[in-house]
PDB file of N, CA and C in Angstrom:
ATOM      1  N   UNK A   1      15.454 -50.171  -0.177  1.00  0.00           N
ATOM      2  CA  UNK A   1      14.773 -51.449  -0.090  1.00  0.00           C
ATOM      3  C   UNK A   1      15.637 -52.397   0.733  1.00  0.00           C
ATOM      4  N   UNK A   2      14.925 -52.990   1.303  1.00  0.00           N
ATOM      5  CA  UNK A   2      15.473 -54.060   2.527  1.00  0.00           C
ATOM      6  C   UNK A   2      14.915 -55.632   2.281  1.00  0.00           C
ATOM      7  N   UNK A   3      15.599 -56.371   2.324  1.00  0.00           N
ATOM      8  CA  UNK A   3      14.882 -57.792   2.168  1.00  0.00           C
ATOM      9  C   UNK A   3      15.074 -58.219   3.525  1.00  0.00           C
ATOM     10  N   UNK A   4      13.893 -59.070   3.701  1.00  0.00           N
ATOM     11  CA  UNK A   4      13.675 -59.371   5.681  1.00  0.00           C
ATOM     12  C   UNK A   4      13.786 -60.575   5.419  1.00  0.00           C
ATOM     13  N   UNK A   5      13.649 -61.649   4.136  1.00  0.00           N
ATOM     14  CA  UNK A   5      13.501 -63.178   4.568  1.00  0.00           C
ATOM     15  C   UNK A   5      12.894 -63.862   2.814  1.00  0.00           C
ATOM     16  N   UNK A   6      13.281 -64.663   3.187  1.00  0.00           N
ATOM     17  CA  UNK A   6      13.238 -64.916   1.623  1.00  0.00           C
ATOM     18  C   UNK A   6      12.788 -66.800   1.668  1.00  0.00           C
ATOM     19  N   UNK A   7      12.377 -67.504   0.469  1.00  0.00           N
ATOM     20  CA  UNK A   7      12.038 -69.099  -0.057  1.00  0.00           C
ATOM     21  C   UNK A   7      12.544 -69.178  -0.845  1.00  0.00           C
ATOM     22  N   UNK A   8      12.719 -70.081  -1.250  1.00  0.00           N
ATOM     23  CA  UNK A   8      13.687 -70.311  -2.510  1.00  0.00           C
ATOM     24  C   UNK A   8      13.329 -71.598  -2.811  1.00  0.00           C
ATOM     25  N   UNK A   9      12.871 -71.976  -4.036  1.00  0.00           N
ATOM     26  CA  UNK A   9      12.880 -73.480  -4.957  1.00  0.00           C
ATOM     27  C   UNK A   9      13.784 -73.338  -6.228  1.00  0.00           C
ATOM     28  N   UNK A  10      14.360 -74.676  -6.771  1.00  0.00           N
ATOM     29  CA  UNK A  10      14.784 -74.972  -7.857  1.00  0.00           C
ATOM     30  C   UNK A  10      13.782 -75.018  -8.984  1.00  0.00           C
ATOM     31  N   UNK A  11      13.261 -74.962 -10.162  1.00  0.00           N
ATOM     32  CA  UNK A  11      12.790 -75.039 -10.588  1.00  0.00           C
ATOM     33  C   UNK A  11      12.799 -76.062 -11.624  1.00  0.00           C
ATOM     34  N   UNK A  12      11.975 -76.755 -12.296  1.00  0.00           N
ATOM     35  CA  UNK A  12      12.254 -77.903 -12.862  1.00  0.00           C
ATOM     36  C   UNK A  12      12.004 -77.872 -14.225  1.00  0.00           C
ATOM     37  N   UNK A  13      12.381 -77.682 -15.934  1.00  0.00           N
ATOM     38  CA  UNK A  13      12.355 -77.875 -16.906  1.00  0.00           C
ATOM     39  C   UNK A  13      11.762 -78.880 -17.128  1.00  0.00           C
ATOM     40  N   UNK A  14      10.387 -79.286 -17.235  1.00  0.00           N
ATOM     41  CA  UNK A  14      10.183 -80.933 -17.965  1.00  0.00           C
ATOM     42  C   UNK A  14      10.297 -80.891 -19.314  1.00  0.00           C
ATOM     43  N   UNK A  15      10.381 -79.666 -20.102  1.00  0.00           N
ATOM     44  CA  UNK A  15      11.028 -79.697 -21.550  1.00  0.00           C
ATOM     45  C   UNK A  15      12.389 -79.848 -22.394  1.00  0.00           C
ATOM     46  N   UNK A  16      13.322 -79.482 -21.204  1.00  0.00           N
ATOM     47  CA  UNK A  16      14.039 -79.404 -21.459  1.00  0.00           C
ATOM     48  C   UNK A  16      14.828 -78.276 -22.146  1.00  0.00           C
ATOM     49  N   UNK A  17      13.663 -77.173 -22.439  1.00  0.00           N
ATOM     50  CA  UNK A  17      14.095 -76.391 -23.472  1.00  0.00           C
ATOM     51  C   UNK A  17      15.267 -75.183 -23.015  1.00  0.00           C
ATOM     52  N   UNK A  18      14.960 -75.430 -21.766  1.00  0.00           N
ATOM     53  CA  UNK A  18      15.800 -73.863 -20.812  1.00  0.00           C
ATOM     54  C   UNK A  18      17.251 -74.284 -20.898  1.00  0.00           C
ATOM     55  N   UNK A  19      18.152 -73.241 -20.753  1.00  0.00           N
ATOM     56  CA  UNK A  19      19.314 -74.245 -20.792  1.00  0.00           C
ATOM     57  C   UNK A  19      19.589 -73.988 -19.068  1.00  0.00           C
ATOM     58  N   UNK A  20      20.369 -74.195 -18.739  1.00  0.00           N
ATOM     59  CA  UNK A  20      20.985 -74.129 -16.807  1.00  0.00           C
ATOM     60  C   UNK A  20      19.992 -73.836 -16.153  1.00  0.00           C
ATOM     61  N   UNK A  21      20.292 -73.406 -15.023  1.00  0.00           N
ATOM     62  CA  UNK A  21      18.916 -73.676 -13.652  1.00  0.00           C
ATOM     63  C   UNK A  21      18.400 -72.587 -13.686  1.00  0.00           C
ATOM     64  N   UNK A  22      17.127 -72.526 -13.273  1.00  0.00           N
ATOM     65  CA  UNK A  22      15.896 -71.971 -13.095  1.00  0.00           C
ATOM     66  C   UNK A  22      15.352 -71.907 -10.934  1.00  0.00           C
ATOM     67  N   UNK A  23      15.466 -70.926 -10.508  1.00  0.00           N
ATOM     68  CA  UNK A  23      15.307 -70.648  -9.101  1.00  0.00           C
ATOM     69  C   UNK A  23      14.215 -69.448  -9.040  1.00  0.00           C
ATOM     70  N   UNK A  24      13.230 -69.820  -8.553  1.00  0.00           N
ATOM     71  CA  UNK A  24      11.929 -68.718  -7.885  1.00  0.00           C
ATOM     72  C   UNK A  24      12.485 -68.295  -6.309  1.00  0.00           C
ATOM     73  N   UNK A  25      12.456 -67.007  -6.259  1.00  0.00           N
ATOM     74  CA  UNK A  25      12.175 -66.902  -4.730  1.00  0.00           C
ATOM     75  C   UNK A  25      11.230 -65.747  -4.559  1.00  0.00           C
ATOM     76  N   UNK A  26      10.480 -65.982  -3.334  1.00  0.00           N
ATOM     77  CA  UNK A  26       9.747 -65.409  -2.690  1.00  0.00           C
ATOM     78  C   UNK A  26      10.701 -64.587  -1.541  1.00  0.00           C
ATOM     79  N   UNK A  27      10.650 -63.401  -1.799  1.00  0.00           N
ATOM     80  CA  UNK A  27      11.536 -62.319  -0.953  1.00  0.00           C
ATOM     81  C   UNK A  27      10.508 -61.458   0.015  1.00  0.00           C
ATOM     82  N   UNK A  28      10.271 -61.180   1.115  1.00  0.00           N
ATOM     83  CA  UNK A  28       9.909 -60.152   2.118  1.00  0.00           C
ATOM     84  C   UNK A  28      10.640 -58.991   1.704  1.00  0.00           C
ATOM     85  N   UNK A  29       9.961 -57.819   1.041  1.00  0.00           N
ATOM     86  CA  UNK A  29      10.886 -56.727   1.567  1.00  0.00           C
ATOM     87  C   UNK A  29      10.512 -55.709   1.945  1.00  0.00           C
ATOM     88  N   UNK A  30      11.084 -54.558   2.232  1.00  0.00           N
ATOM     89  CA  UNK A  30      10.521 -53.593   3.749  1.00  0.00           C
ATOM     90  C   UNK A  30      11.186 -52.131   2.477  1.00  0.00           C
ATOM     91  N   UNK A  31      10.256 -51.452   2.210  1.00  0.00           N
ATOM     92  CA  UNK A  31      10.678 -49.919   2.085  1.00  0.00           C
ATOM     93  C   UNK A  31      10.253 -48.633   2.313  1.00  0.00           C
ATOM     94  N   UNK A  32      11.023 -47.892   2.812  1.00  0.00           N
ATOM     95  CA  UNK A  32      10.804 -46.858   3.490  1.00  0.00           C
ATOM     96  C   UNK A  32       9.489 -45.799   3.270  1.00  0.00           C
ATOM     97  N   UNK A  33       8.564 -45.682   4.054  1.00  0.00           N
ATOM     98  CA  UNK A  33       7.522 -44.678   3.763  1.00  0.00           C
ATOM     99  C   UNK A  33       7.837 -43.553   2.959  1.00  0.00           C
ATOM    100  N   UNK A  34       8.912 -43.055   2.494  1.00  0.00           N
ATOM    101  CA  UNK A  34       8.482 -42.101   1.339  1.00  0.00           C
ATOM    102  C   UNK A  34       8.564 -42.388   0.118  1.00  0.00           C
ATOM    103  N   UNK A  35       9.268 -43.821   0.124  1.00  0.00           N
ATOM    104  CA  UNK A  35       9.677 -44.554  -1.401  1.00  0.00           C
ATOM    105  C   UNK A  35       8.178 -44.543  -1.599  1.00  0.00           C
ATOM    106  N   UNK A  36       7.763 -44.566  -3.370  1.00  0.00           N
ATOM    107  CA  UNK A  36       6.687 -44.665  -3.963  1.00  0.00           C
ATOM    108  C   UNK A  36       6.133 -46.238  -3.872  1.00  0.00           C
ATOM    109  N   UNK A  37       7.051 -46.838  -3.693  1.00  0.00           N
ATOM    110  CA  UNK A  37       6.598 -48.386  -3.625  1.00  0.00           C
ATOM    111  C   UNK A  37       5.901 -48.828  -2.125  1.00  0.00           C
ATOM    112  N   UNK A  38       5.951 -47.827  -1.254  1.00  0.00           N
ATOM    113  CA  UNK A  38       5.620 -48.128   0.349  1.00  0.00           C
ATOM    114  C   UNK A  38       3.989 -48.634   0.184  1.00  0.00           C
ATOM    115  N   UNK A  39       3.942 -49.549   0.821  1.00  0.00           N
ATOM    116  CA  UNK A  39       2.092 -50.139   1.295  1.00  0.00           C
ATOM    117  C   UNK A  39       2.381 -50.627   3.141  1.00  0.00           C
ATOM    118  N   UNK A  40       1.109 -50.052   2.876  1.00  0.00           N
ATOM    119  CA  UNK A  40       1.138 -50.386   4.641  1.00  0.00           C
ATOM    120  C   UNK A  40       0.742 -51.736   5.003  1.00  0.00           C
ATOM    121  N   UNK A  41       0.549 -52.453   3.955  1.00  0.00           N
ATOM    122  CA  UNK A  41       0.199 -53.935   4.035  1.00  0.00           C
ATOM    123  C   UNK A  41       1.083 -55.199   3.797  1.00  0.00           C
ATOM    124  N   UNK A  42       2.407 -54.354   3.508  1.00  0.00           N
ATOM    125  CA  UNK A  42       3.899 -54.742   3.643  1.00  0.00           C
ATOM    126  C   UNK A  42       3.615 -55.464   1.857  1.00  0.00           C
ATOM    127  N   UNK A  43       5.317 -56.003   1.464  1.00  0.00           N
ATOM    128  CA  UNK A  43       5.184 -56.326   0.390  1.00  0.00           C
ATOM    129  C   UNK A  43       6.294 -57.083   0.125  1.00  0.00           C
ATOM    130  N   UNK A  44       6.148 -58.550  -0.957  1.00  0.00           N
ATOM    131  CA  UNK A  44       6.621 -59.363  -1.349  1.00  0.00           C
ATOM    132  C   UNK A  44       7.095 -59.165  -3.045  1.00  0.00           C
ATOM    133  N   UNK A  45       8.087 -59.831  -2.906  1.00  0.00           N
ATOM    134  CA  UNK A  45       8.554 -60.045  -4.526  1.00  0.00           C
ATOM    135  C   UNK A  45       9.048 -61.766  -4.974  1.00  0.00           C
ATOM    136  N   UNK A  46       8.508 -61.846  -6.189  1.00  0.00           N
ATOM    137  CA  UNK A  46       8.512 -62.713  -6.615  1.00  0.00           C
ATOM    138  C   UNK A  46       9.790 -62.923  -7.836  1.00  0.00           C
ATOM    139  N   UNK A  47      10.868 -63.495  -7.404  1.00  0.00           N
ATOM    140  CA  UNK A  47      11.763 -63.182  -8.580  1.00  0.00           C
ATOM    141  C   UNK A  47      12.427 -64.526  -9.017  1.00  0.00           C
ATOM    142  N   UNK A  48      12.742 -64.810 -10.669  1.00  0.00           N
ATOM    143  CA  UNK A  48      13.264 -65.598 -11.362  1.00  0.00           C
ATOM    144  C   UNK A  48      14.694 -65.765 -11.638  1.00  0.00           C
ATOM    145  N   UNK A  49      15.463 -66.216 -10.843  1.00  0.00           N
ATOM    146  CA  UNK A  49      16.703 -66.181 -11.485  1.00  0.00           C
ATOM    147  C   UNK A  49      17.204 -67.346 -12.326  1.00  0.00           C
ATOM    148  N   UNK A  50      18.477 -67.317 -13.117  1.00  0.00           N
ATOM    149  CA  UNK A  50      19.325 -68.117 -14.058  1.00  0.00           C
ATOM    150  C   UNK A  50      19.946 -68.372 -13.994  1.00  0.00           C
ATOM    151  N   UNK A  51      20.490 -69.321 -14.120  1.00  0.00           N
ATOM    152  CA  UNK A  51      22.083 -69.646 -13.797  1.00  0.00           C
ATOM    153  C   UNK A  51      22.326 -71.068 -14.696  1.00  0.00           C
ATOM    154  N   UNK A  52      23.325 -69.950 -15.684  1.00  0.00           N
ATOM    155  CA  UNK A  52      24.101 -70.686 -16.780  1.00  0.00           C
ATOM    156  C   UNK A  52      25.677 -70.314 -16.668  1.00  0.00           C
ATOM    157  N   UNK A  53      26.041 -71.748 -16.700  1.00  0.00           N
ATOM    158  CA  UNK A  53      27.450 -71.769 -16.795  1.00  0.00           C
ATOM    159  C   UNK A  53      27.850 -71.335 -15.470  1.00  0.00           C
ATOM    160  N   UNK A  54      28.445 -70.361 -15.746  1.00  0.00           N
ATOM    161  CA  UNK A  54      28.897 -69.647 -14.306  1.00  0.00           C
ATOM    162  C   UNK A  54      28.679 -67.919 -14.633  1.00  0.00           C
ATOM    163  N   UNK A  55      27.295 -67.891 -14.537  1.00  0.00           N
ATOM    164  CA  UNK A  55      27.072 -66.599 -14.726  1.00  0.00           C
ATOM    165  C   UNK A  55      25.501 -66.851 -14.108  1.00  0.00           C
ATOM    166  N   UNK A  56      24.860 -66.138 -13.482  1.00  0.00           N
ATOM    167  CA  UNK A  56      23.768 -65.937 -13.406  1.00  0.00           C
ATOM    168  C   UNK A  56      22.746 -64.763 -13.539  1.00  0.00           C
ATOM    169  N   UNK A  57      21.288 -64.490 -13.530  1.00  0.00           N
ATOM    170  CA  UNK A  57      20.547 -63.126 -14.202  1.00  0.00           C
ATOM    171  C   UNK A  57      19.169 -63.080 -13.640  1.00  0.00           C
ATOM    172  N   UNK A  58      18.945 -62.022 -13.326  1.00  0.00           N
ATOM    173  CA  UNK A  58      17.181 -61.947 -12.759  1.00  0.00           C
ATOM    174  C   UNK A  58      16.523 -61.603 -14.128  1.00  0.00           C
ATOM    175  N   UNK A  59      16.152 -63.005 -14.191  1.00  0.00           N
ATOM    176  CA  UNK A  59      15.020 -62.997 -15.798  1.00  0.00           C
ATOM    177  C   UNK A  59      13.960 -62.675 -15.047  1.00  0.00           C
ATOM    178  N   UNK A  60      13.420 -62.556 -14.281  1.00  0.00           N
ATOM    179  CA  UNK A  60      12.136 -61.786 -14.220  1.00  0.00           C
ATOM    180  C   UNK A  60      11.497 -60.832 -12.636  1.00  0.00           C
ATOM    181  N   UNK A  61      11.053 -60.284 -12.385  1.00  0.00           N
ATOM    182  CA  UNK A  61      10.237 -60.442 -10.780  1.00  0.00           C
ATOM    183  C   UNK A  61       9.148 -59.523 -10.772  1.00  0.00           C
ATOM    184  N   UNK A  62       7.893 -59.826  -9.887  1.00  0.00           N
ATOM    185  CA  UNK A  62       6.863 -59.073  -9.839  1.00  0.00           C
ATOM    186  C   UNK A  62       6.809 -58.796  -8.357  1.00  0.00           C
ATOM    187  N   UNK A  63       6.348 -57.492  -7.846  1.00  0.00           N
ATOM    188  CA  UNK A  63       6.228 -56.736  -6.942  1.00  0.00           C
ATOM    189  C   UNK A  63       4.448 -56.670  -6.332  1.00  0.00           C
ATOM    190  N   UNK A  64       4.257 -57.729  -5.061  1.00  0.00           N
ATOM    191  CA  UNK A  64       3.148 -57.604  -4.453  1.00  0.00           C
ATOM    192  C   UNK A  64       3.216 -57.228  -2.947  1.00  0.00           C
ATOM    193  N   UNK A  65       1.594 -56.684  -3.140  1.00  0.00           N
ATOM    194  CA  UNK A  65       1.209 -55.980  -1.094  1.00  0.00           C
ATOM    195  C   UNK A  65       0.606 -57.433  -0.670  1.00  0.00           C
ATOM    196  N   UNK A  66       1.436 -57.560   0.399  1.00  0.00           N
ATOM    197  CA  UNK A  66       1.880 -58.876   0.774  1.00  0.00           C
ATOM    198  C   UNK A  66      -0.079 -58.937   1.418  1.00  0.00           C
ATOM    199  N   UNK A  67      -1.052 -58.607   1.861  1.00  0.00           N
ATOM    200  CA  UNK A  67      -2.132 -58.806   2.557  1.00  0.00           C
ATOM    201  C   UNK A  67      -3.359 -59.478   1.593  1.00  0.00           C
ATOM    202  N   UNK A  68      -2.947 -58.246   0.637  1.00  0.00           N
ATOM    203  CA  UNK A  68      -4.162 -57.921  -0.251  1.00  0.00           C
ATOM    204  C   UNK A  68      -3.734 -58.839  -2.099  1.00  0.00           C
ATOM    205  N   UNK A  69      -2.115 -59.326  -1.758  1.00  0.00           N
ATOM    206  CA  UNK A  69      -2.030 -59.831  -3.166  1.00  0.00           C
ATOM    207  C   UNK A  69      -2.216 -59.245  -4.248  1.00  0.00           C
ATOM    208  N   UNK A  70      -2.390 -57.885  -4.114  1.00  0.00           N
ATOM    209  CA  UNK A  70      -2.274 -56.990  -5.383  1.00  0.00           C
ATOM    210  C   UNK A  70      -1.054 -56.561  -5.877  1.00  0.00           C
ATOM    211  N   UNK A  71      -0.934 -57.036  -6.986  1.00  0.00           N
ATOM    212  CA  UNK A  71       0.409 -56.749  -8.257  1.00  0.00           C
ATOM    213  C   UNK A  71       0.502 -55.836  -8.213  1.00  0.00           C
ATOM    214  N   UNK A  72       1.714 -54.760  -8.055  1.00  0.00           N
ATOM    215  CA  UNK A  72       2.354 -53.195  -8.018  1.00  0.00           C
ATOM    216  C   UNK A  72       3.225 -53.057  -9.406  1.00  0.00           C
ATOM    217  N   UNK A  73       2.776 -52.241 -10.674  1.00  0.00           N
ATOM    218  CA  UNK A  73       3.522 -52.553 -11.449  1.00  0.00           C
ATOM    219  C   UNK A  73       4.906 -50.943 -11.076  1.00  0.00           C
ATOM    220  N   UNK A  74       5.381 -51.836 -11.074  1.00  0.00           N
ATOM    221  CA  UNK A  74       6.668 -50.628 -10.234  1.00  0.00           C
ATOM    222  C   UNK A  74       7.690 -51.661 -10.860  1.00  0.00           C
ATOM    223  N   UNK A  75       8.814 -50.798 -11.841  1.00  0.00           N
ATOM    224  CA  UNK A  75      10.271 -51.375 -12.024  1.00  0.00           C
ATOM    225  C   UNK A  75      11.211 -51.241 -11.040  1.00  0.00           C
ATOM    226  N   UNK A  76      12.019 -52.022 -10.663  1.00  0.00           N
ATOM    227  CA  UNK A  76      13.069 -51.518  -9.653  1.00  0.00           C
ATOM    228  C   UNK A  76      13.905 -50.745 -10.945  1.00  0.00           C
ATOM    229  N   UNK A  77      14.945 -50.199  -9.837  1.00  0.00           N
ATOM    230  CA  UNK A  77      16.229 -49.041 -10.316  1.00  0.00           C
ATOM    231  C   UNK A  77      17.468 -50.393 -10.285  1.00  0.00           C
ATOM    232  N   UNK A  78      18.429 -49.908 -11.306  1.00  0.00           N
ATOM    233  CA  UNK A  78      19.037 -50.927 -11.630  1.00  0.00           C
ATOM    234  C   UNK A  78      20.235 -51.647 -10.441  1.00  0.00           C
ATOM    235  N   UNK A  79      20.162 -50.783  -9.373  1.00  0.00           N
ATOM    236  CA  UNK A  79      20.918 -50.574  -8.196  1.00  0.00           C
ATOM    237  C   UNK A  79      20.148 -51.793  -7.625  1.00  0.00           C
ATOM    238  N   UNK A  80      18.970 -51.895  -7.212  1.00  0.00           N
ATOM    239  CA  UNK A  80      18.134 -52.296  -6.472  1.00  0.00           C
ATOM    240  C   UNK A  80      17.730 -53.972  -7.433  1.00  0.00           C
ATOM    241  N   UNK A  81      17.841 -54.286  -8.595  1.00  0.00           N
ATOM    242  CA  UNK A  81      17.767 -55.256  -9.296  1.00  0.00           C
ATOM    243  C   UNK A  81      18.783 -55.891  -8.942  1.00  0.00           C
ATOM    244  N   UNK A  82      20.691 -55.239  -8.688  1.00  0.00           N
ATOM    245  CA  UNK A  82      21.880 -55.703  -8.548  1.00  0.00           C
ATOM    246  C   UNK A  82      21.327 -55.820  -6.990  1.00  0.00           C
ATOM    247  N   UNK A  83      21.124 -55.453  -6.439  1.00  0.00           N
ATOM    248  CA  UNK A  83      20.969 -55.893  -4.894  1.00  0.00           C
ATOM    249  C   UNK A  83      20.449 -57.523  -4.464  1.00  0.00           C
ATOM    250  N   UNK A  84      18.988 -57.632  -5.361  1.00  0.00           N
ATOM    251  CA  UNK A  84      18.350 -58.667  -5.849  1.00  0.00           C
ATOM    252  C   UNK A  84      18.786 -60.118  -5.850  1.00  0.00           C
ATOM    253  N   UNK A  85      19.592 -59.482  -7.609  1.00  0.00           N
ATOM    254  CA  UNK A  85      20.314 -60.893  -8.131  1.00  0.00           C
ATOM    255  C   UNK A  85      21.536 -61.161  -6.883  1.00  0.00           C
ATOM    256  N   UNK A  86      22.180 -59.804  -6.106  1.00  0.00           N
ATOM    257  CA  UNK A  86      22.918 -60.868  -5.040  1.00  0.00           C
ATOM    258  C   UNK A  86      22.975 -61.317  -4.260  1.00  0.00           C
ATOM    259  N   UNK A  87      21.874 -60.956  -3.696  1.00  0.00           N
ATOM    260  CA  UNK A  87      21.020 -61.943  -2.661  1.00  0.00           C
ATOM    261  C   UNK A  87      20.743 -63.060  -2.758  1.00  0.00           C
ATOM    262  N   UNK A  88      19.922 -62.885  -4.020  1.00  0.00           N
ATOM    263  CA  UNK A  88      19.661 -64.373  -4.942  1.00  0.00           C
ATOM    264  C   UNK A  88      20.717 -65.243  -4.988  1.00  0.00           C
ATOM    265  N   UNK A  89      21.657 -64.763  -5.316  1.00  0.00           N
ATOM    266  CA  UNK A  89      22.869 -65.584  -4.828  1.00  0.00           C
ATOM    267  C   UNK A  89      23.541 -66.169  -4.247  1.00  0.00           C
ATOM    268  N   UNK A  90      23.489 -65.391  -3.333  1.00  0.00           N
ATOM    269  CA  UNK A  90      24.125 -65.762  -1.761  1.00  0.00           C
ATOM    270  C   UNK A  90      23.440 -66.780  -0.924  1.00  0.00           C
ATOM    271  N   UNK A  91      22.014 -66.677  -2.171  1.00  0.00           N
ATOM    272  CA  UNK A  91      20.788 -67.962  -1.096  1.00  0.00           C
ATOM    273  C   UNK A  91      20.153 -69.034  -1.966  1.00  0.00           C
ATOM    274  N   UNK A  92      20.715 -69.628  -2.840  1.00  0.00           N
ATOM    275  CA  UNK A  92      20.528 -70.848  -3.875  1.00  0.00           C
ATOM    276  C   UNK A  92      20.663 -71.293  -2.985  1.00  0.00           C
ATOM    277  N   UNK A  93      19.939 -72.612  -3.184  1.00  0.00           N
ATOM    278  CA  UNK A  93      19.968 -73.948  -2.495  1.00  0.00           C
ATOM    279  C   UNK A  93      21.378 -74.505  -3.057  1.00  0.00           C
TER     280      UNK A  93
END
């Protein structure tokens, strides 16, 4: 899996209830035609990260075919989650 380009917002608690920051990003990513996850209509991920204290965590992400907006329920491999969160990282606002 390859990420081509990514958005990124802060996210905003009006409850207060979350504790540390809350970040959505919208990721482009590109994988190889024999991976099971391949669509020819290319595909986006939607992922939640955390960041408390000085630690941060991908609390969540969903996997879509970027044309058609259809949800792929496909888990990443835990390799590919660590790839994720450090990307995610490297690209906080």
């Amino acid at each position: 899996m390859k990420i081509l380009e990514h958005t990124v917002e802060k996210l905003e608690d009006p409850t207060g209830i979350l504790i540390g920051d809350r970040y959505e990003f919208f990721l482009t990513i590109e994988v190889p035609e024999e991976d099971e996850l391949f669509s020819e209509h290319g595909l986006y991920m939607r992922a939640i990260v955390a960041v408390e204290e000085n630690a941060s965590r991908l609390v969540q992400y969903q996997i879509y075919e970027r044309t058609t907006e259809k949800y792929l329920d496909f888990a990443l491999e835990e390799a590919e989650e660590n790839m994720v969160l450090e990307y995610c990282q490297q690209h906080m606002e």
